[in-house]
Protein backbone atom coordinates (compact mmCIF):
# COMPACT_ATOMS: atom_id res chain seq x y z
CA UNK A 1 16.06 -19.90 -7.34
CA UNK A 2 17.13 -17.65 -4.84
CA UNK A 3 14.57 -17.04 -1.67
CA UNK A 4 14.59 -12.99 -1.00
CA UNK A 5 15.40 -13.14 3.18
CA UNK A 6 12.51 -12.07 5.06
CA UNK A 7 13.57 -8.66 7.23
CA UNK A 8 13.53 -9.05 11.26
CA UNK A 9 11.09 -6.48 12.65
CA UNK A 10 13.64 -5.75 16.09
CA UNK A 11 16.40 -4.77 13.43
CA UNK A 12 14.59 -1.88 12.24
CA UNK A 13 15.52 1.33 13.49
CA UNK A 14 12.68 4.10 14.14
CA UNK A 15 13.21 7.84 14.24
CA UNK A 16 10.76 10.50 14.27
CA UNK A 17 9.35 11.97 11.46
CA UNK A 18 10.69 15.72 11.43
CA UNK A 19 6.66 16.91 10.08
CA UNK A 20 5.25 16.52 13.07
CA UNK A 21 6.42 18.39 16.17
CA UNK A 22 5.82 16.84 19.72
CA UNK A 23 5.51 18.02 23.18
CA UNK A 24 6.06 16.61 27.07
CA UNK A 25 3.39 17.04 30.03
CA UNK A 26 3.27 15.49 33.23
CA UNK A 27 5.86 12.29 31.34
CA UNK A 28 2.86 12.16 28.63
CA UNK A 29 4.01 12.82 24.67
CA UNK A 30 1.46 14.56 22.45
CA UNK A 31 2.63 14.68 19.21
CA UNK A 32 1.19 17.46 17.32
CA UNK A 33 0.44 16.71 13.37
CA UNK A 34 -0.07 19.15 11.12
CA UNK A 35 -2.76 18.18 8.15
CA UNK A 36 -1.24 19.42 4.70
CA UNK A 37 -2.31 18.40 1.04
CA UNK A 38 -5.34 19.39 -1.11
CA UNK A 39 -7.61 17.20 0.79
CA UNK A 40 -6.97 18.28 4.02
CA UNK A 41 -7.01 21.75 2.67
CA UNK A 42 -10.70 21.09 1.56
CA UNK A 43 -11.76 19.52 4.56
CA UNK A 44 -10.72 22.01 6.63
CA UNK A 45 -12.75 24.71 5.00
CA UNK A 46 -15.71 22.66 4.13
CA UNK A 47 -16.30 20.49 7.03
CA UNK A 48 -14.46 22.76 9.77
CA UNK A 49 -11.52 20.17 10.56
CA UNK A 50 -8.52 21.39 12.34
CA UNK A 51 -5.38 22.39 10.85
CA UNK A 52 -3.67 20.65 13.80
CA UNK A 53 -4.09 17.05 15.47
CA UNK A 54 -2.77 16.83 18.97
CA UNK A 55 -2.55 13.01 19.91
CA UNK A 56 -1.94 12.42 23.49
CA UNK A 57 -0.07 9.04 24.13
CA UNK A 58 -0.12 6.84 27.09
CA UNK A 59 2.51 5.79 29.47
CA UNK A 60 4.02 3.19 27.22
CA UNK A 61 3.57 4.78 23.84
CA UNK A 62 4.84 8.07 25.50
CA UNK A 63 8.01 5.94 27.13
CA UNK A 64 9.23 4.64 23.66
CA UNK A 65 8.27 8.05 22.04
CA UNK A 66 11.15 9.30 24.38
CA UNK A 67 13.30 6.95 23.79
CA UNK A 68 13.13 6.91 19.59
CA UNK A 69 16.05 8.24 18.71
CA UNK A 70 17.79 6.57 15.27
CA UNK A 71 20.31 4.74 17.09
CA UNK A 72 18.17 2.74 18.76
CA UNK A 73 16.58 -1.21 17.04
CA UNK A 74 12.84 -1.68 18.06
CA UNK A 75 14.57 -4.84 19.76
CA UNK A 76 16.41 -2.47 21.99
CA UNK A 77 13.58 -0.35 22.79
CA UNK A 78 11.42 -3.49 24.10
CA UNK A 79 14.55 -4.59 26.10
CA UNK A 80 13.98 -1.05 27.83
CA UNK A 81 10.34 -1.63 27.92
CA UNK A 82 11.10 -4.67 29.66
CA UNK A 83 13.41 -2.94 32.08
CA UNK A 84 11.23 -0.05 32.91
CA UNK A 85 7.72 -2.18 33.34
CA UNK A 86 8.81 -5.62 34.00
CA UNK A 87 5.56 -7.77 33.64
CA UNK A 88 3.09 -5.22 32.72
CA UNK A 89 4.29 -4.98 29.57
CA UNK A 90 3.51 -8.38 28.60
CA UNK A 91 2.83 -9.70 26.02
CA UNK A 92 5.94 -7.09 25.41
CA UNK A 93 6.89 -7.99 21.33
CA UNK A 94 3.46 -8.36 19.98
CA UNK A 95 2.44 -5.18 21.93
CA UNK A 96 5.37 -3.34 20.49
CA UNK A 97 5.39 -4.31 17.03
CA UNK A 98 1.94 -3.41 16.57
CA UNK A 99 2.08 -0.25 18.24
CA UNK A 100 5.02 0.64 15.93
CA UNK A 101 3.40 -0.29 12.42
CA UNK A 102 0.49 2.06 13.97
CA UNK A 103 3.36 4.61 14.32
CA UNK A 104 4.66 4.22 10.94
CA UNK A 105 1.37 4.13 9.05
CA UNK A 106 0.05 7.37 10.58
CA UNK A 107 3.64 8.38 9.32
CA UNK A 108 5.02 9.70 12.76
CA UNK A 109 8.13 7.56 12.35
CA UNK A 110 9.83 6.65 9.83
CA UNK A 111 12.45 3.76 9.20
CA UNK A 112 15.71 2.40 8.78
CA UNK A 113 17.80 -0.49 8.80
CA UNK A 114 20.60 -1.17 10.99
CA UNK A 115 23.57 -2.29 9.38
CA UNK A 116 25.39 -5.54 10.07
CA UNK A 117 29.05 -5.28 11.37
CA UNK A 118 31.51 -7.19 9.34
CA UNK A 119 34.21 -8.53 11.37
């Protein structure tokens, strides 16, 4: 019986989801996401909710905000992390990884897979 290989988190490539639109203040991201469907439709006229979320980021999150852009493995991006805040990034893969899947579930990135080079 074959054993299905387990995917490596850093070979995942991250781009932004083209839903949500994003802005730049001061080196700080807000990303700016727009609540569609039925039940957002309903809870904005019942209980008064906003069309629009505007979620401000901090200097990390807003650093590999900037720097998502489809080429780019999550492995990569904490090798600039690394580069850019040295020790205060630590612990630097759990940090990033977790702050990614938060990313993805709240659907402001999506993925792919980078593909291996055959040589």
């Amino acid at each position: 019986m074959a054993r299905k290989k387990s995917a490596n988190y850093l070979d995942f490539v991250p781009r932004i989801n083209p839903n949500n639109t994003w802005s730049e203040e001061n080196g700080i991201v807000t990303v700016h996401m727009v609540h569609r469907g039925f039940w957002a439709a309903i809870a904005q006229k019942v209980f008064h909710r906003p069309r629009v979320s505007h979620i401000k980021l901090d200097e990390y999150g807003s650093f590999v905000w900037k720097n998502i852009d489809g080429v780019r493995t999550v492995g990569q991006l904490a090798q600039a992390m690394k580069e850019r805040f040295g020790e205060k990034a630590e612990p630097l893969y759990d940090r990033l990884v977790h702050y990614m899947r938060i990313l993805y579930n709240n659907q402001f990135i999506l993925y792919g897979r980078q593909e291996k080079k055959r040589g």
